[in-house]
C-alpha atoms as a PDB file:
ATOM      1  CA  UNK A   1     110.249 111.252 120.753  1.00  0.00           C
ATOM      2  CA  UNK A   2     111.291 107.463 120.552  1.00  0.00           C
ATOM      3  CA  UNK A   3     108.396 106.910 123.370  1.00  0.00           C
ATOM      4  CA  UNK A   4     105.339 108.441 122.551  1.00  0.00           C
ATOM      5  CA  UNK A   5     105.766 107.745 118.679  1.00  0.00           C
ATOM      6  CA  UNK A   6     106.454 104.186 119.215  1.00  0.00           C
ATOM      7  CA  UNK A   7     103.599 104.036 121.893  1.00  0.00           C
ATOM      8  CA  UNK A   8     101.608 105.596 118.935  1.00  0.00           C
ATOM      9  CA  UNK A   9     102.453 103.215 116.769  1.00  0.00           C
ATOM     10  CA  UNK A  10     101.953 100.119 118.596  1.00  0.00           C
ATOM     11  CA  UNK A  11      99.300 100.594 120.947  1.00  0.00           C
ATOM     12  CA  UNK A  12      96.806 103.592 119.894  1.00  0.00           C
ATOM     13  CA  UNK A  13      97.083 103.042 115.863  1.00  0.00           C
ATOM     14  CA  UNK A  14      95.817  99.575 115.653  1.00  0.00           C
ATOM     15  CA  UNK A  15      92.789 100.586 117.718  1.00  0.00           C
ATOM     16  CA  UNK A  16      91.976 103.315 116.027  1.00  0.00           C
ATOM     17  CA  UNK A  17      92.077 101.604 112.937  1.00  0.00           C
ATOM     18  CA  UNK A  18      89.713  98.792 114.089  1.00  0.00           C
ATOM     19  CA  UNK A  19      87.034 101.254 115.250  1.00  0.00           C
ATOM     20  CA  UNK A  20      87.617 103.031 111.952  1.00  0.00           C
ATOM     21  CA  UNK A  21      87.156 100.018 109.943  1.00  0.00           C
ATOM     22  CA  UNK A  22      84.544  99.012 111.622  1.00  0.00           C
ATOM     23  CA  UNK A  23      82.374 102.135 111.680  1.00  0.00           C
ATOM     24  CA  UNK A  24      82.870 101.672 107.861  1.00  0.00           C
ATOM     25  CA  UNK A  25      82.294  98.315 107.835  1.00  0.00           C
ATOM     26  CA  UNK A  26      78.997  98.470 109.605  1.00  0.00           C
ATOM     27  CA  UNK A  27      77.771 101.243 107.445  1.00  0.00           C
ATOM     28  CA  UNK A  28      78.577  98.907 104.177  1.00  0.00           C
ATOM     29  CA  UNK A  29      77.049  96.161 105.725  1.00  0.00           C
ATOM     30  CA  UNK A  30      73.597  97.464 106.425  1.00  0.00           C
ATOM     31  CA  UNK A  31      73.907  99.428 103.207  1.00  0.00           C
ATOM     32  CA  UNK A  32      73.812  96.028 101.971  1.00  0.00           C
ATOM     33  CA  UNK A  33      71.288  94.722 104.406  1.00  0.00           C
ATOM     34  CA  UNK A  34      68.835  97.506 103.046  1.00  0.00           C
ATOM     35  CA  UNK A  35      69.692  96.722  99.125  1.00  0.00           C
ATOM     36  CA  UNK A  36      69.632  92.852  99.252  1.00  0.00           C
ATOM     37  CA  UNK A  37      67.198  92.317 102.270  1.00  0.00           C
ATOM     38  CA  UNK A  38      67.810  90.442 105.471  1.00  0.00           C
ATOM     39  CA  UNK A  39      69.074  87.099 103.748  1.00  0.00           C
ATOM     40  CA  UNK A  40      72.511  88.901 103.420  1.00  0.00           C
ATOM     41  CA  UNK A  41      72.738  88.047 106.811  1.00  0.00           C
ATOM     42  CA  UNK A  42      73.066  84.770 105.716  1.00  0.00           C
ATOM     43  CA  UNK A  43      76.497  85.414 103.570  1.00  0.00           C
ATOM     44  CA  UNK A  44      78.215  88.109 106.063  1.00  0.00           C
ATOM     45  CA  UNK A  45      81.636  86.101 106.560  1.00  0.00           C
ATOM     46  CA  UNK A  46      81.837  86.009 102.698  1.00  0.00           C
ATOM     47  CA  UNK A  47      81.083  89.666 102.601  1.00  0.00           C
ATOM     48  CA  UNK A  48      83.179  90.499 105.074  1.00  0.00           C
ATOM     49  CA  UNK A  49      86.046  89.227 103.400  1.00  0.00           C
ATOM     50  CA  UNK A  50      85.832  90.855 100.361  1.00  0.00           C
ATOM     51  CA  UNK A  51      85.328  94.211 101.949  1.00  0.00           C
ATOM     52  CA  UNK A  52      87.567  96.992 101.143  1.00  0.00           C
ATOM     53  CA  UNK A  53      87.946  99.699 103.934  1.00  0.00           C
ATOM     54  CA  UNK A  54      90.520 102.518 103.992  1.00  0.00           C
ATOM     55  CA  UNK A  55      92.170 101.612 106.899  1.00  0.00           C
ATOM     56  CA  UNK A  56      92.772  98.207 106.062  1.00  0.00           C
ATOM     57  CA  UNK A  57      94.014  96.479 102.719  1.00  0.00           C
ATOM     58  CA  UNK A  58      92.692  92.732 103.323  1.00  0.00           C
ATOM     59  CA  UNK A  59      90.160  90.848 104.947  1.00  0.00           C
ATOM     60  CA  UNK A  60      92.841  89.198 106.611  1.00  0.00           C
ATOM     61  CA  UNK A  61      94.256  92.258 107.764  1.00  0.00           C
ATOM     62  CA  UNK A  62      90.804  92.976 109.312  1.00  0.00           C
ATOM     63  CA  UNK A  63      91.073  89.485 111.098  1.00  0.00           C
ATOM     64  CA  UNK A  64      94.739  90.861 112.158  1.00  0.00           C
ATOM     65  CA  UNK A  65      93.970  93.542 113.348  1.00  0.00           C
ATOM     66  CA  UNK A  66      90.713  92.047 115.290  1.00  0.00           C
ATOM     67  CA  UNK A  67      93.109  89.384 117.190  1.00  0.00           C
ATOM     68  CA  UNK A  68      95.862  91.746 118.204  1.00  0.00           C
ATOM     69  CA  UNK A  69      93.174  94.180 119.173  1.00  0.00           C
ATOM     70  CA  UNK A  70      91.471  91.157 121.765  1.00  0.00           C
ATOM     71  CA  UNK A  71      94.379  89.584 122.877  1.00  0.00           C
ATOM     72  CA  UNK A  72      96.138  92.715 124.167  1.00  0.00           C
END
């Protein structure tokens, strides 16, 4: 059990929570594309930050999770 719960753990739940986020994330932001026009483009680190997605708590997190995700 120790094996394919910690190989769970480490290596398939962080993943899956990135493309989870992210499919949210990308729904939110052209939500906000289509209610505030193109020039949100403009602020999309700022709005990115201050996004709140279920399977992450922080913007930070997000940026976390992003550079474990790319460096593994």
């Amino acid at each position: 059990m120790l094996f394919p719960g910690g190989f769970s753990y480490l290596v398939v739940r962080p993943r899956l929570q990135l493309l989870l986020g992210l499919g949210e994330w990308l729904a939110a932001m052209a939500g906000e594309v289509r209610r505030d026009g193109w020039p949100a483009l403009f602020s999309l680190v700022a709005r990115t930050l201050k996004f709140q997605s279920s399977h992450w708590y922080t913007g930070e997190e997000f940026i976390d999770l992003a550079a474990n995700n790319v460096s593994c």
